[in-house]
N, C-alpha and C. Protein backbone atom coordinates (compact mmCIF):
# COMPACT_ATOMS: atom_id res chain seq x y z
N UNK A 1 13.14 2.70 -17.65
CA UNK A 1 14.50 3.10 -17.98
C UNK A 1 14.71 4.55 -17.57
N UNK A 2 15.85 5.08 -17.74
CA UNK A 2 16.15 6.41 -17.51
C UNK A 2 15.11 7.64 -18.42
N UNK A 3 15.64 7.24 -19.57
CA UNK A 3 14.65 7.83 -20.36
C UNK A 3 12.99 8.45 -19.90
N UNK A 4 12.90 6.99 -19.38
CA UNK A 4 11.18 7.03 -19.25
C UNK A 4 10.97 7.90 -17.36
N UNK A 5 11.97 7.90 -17.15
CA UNK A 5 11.83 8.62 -15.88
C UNK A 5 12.19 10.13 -16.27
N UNK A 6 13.27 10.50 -17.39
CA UNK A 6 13.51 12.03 -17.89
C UNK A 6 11.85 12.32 -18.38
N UNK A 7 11.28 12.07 -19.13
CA UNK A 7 10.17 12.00 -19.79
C UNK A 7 8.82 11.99 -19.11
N UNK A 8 8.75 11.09 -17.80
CA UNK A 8 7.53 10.73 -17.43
C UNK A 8 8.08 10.66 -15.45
N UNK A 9 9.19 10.97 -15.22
CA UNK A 9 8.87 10.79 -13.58
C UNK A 9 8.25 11.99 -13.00
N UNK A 10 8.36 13.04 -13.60
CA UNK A 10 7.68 14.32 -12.69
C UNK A 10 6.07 13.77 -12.26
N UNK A 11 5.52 13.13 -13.78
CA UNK A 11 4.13 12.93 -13.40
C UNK A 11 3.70 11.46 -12.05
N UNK A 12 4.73 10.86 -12.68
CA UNK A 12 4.76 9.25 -12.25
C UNK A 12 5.27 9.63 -10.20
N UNK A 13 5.78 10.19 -10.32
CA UNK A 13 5.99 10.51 -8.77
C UNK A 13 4.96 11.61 -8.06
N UNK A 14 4.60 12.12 -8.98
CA UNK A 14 3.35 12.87 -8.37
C UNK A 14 2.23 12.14 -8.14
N UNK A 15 1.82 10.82 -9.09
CA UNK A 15 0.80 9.92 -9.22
C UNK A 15 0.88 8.89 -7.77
N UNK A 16 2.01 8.69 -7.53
CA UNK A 16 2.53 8.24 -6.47
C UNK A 16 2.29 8.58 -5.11
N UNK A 17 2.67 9.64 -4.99
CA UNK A 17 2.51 10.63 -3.65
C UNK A 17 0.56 10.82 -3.80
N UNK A 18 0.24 10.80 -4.69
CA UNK A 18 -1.22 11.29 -4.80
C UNK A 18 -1.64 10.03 -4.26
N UNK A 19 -1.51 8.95 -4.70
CA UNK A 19 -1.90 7.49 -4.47
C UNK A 19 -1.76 7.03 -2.92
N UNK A 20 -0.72 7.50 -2.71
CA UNK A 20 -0.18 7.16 -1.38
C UNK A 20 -1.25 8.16 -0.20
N UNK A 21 -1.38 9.02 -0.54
CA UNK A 21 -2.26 9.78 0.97
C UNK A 21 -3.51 9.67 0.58
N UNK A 22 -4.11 9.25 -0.23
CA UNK A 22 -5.46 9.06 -0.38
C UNK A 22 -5.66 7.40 0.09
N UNK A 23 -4.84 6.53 -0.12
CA UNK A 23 -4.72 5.27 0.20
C UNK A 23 -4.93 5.25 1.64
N UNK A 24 -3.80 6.39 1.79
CA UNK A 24 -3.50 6.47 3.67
C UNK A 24 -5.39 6.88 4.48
N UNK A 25 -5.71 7.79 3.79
CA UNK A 25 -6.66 8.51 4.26
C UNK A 25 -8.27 7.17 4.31
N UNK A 26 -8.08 6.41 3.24
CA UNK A 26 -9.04 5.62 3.23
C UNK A 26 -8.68 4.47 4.15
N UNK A 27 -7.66 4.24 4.08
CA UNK A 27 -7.37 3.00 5.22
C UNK A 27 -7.79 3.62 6.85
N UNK A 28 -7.16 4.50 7.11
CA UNK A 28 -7.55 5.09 8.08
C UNK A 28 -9.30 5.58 8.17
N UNK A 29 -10.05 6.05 7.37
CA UNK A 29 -11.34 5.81 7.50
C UNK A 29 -11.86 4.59 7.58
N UNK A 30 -11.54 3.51 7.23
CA UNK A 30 -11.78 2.15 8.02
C UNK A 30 -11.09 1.70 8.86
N UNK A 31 -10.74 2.27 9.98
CA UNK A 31 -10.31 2.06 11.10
C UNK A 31 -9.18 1.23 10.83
N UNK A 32 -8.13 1.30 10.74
CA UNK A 32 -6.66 1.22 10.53
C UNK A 32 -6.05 2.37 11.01
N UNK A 33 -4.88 2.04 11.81
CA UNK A 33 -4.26 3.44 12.56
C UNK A 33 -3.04 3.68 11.66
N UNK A 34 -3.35 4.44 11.05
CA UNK A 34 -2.02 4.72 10.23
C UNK A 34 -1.55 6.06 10.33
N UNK A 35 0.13 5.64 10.79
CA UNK A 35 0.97 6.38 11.32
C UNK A 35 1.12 7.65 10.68
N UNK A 36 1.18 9.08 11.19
CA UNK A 36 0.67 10.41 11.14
C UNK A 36 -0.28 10.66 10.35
N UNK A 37 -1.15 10.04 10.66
CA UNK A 37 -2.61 10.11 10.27
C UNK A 37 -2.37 11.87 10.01
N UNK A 38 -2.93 12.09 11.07
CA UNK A 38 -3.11 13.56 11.45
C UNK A 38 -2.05 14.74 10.74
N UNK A 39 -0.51 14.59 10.71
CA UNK A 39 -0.35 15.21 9.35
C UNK A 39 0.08 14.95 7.72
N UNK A 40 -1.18 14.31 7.84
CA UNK A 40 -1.31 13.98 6.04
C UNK A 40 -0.70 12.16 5.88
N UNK A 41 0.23 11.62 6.54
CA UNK A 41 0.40 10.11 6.42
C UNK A 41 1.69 10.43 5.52
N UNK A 42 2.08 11.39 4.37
CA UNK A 42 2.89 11.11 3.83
C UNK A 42 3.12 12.18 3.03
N UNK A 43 4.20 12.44 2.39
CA UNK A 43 4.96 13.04 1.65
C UNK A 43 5.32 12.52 0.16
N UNK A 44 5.49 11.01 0.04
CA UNK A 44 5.85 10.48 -0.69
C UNK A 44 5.27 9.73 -1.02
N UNK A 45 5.75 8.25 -1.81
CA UNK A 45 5.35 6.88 -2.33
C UNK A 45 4.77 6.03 -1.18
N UNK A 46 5.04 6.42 -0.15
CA UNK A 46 4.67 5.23 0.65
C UNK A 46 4.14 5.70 2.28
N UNK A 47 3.75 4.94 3.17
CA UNK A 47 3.09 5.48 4.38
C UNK A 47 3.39 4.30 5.01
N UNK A 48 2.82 4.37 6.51
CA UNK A 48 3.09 3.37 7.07
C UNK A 48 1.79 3.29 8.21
N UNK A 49 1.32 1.62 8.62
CA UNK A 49 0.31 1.75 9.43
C UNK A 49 0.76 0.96 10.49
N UNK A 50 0.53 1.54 11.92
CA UNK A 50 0.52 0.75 13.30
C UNK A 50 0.45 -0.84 13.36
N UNK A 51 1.48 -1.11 13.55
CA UNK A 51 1.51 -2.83 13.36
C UNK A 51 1.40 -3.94 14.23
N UNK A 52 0.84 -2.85 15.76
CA UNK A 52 1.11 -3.91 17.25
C UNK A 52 0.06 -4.76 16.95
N UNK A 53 -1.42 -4.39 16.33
CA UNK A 53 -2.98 -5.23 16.49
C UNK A 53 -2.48 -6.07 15.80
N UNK A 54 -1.41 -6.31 14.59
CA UNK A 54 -1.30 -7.23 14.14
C UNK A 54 -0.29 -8.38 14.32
N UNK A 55 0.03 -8.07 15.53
CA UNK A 55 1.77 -9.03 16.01
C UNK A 55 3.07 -8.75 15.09
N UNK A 56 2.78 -7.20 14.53
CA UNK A 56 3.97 -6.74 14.30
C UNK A 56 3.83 -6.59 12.87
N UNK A 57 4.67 -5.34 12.14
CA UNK A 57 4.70 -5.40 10.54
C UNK A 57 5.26 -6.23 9.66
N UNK A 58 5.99 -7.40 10.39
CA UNK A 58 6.29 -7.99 9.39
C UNK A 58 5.28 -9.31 9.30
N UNK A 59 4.60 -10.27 10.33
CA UNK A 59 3.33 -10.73 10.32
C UNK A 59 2.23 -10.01 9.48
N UNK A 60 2.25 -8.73 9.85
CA UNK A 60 1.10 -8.25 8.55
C UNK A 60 1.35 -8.49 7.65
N UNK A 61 2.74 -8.19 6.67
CA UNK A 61 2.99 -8.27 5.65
C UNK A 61 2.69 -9.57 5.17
N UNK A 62 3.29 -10.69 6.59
CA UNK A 62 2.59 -12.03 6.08
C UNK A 62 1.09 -12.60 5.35
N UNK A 63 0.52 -12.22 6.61
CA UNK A 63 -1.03 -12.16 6.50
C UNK A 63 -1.00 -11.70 5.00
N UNK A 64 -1.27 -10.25 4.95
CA UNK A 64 -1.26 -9.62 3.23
C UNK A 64 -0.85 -10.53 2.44
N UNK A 65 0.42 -10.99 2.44
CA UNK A 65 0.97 -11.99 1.28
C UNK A 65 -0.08 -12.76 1.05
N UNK A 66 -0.50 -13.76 2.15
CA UNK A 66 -1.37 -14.65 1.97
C UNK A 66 -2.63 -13.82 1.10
N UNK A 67 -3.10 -12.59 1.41
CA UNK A 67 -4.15 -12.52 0.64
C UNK A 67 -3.73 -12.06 -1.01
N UNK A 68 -2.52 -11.88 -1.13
CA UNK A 68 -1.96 -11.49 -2.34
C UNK A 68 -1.64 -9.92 -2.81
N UNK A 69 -1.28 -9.74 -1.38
CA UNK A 69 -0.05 -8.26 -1.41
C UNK A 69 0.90 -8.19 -1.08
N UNK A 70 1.69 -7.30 -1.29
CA UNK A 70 2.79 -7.01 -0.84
C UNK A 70 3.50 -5.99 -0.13
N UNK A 71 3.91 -5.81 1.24
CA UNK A 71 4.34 -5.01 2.04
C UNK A 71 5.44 -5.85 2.26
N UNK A 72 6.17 -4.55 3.73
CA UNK A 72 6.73 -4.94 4.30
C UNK A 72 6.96 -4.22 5.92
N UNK A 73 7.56 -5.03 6.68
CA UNK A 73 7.77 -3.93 8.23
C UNK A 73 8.72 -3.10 8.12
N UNK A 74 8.86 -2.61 8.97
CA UNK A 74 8.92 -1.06 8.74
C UNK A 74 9.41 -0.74 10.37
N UNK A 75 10.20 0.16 10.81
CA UNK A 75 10.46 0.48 12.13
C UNK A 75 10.22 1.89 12.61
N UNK A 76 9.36 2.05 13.41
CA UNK A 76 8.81 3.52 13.70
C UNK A 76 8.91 3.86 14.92
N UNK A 77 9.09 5.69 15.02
CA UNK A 77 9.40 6.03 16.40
C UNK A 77 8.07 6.07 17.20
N UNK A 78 7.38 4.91 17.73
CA UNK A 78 6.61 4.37 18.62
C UNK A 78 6.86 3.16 19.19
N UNK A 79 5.92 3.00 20.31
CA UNK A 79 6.25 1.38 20.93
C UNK A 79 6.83 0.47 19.93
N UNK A 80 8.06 -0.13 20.58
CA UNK A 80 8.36 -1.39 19.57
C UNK A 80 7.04 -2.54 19.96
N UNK A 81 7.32 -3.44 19.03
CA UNK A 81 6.63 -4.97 19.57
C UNK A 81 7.77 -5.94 19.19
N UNK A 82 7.73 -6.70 20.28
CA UNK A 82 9.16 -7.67 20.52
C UNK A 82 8.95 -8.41 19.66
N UNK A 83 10.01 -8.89 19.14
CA UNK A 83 10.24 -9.95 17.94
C UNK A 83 9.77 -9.20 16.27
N UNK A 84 9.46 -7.77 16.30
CA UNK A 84 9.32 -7.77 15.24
C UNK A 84 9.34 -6.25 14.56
N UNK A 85 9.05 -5.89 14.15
CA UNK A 85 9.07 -4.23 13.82
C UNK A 85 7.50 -3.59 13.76
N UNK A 86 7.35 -2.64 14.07
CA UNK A 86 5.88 -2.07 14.69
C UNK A 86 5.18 -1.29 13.64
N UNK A 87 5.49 -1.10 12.26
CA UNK A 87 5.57 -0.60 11.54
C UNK A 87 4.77 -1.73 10.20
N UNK A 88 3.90 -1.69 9.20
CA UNK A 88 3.77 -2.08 8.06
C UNK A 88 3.95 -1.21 7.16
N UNK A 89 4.91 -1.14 5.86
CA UNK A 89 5.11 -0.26 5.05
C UNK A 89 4.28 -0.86 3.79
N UNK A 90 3.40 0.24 3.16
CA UNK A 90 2.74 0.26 2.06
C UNK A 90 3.15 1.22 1.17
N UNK A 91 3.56 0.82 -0.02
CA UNK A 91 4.33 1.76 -1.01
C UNK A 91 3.21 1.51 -2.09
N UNK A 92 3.34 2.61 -3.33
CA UNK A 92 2.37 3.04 -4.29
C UNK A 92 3.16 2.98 -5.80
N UNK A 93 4.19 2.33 -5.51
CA UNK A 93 5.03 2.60 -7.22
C UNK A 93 4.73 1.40 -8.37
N UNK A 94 4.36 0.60 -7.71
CA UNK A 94 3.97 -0.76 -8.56
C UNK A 94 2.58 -0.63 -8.95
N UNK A 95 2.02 -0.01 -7.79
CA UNK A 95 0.16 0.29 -8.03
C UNK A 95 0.26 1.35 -9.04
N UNK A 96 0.76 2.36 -9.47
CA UNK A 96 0.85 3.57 -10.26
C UNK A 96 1.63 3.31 -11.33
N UNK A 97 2.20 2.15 -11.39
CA UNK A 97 3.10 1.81 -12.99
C UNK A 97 2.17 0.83 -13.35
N UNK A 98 0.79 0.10 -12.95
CA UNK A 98 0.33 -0.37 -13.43
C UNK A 98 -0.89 0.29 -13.83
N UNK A 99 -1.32 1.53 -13.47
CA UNK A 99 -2.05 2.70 -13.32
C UNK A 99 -3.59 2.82 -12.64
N UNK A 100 -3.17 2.02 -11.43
CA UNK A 100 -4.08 2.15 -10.05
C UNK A 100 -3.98 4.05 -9.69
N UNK A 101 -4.90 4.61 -9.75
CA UNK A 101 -5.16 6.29 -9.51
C UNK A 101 -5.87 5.74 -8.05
N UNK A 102 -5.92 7.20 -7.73
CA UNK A 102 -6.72 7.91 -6.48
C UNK A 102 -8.47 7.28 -6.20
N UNK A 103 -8.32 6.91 -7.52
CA UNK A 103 -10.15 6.63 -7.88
C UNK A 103 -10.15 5.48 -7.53
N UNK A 104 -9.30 4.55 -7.23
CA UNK A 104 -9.16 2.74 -7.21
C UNK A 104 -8.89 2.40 -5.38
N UNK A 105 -8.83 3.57 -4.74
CA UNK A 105 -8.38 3.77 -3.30
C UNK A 105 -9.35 2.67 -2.26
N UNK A 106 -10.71 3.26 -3.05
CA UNK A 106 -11.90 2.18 -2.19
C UNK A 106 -11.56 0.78 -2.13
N UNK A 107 -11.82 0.46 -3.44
CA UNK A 107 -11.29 -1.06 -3.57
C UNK A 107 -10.36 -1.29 -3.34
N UNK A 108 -9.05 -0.99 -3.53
CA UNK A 108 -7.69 -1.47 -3.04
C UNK A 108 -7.72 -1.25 -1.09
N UNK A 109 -8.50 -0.41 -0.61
CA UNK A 109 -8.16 -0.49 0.60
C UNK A 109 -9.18 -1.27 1.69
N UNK A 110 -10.20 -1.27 1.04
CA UNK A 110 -11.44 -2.37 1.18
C UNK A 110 -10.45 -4.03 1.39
N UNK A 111 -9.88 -4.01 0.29
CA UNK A 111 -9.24 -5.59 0.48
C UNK A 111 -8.27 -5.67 1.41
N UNK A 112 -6.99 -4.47 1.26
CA UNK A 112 -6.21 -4.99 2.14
C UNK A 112 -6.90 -4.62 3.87
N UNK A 113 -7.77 -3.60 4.54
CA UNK A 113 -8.12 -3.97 5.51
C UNK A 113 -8.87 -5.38 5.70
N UNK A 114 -9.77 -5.49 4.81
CA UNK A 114 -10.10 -7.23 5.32
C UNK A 114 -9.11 -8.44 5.02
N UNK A 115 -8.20 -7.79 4.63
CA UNK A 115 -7.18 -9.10 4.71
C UNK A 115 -6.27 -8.96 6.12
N UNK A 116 -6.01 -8.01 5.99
CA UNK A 116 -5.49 -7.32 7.65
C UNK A 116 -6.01 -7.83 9.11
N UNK A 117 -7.42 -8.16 8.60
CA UNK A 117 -8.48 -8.16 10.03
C UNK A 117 -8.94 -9.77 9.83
N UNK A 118 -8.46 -10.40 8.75
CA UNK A 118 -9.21 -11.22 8.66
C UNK A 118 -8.62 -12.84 8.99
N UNK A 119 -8.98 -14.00 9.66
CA UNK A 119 -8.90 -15.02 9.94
C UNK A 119 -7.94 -16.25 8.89
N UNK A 120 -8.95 -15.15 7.58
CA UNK A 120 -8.94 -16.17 6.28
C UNK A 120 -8.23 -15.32 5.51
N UNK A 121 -6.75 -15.03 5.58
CA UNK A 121 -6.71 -13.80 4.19
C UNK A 121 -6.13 -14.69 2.94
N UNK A 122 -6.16 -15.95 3.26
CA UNK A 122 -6.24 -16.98 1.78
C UNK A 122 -7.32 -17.04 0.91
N UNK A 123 -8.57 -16.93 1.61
CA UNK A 123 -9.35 -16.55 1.41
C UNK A 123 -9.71 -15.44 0.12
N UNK A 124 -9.40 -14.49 0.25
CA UNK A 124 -9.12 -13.03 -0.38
C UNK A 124 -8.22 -13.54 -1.59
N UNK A 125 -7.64 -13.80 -2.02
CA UNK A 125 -6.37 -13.84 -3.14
C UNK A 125 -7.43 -13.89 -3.80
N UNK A 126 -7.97 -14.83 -4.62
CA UNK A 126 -8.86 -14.57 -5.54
C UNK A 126 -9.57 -13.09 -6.17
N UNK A 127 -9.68 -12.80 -4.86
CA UNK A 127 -10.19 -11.04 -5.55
C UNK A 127 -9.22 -10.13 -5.17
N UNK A 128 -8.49 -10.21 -4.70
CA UNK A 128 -7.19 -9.52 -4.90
C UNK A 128 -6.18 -10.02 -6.60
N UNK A 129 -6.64 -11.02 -6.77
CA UNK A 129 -6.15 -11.53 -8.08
C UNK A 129 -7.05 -10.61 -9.18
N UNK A 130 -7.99 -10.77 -9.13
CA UNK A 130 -9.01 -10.06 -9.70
C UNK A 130 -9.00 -8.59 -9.59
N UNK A 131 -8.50 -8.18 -8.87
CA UNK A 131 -8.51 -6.47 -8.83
C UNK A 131 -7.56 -6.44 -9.47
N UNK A 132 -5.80 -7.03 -9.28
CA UNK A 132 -5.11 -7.07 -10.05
C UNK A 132 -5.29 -6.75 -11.26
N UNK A 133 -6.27 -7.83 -11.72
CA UNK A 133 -6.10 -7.98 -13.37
C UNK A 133 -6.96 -6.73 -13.95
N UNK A 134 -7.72 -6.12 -12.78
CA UNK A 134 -7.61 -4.94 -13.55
C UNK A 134 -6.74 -3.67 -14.20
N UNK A 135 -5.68 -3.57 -13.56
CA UNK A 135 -3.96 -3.11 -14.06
C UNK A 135 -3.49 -3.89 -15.01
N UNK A 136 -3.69 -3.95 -15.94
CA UNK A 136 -2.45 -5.01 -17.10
C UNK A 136 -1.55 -4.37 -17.97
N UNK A 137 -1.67 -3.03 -17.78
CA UNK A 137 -0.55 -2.96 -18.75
C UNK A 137 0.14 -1.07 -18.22
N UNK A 138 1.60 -1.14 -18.46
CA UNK A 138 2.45 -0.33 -17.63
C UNK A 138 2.35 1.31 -18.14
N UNK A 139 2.46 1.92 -17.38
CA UNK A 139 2.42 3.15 -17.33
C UNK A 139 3.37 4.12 -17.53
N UNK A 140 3.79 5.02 -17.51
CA UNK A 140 4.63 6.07 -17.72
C UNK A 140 5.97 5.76 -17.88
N UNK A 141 5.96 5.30 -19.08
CA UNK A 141 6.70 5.03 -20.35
C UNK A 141 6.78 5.57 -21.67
N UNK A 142 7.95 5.82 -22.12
CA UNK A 142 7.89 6.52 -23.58
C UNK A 142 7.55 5.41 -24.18
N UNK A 143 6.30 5.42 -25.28
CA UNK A 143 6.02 4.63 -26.30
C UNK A 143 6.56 4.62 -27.80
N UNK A 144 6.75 3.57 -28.19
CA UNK A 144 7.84 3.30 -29.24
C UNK A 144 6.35 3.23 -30.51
């Protein structure tokens, strides 16, 4: 609610932006090209990674779905790829209201590159279900 953003967004958007370039930085140490790597990946909630290896960002996002994430494409000033947008957007506000930190970066980016790279990302849901359920309950909220 409003409230809980007067109260708690200074931190909750900082948790965000924190989440987001450390995410960026680990994806990119496992070889994922993610877009301005080089200065910092991001500013904000969200980043974006090179989407041609994958037939485009919105196919990734597919793929991901199948392993049980959620993105989306994204359009960036680089090569297009025809039929689709070149871009996968990964945002951090759902991971940080469930209170995924900086410290959870390995594992969360461990899965989505092998779901990214992988044949089988049906496969994966199961422990993507399972990492899930380690988040259960919401974050930066005034408590009653």
């Amino acid at each position: 609610t409003l409230l809980d953003w007067i109260e708690h967004g200074a931190a909750y958007a900082g948790e965000m932006v924190a989440l987001a370039q450390a995410l960026a930085r680990e994806l990119a140490a496992l070889g994922l090209s993610v877009f301005a790597a080089g200065k910092g990946a991001t500013t904000s909630h969200q980043f974006a990674i090179k989407a041609a290896e994958f037939g485009g960002g919105q196919a990734a996002s597919k793929t991901l779905r199948k392993a049980g994430f959620l993105a989306c494409g994204i359009g960036l000033p680089i090569d297009p790829v025809d039929g689709d947008m070149n871009g996968l957007r990964i945002g951090t506000p759902e991971l940080v209201r469930f209170g995924a930190t900086p410290e959870n970066v390995v594992e969360i980016a461990d899965l989505v590159a092998r779901a990214l790279l992988s044949n089988d990302p049906e496969s994966l849901a199961p422990e993507t279900a399972a990492l899930r359920a380690k988040f259960s309950s919401l974050h930066y909220m005034i408590q009653n």
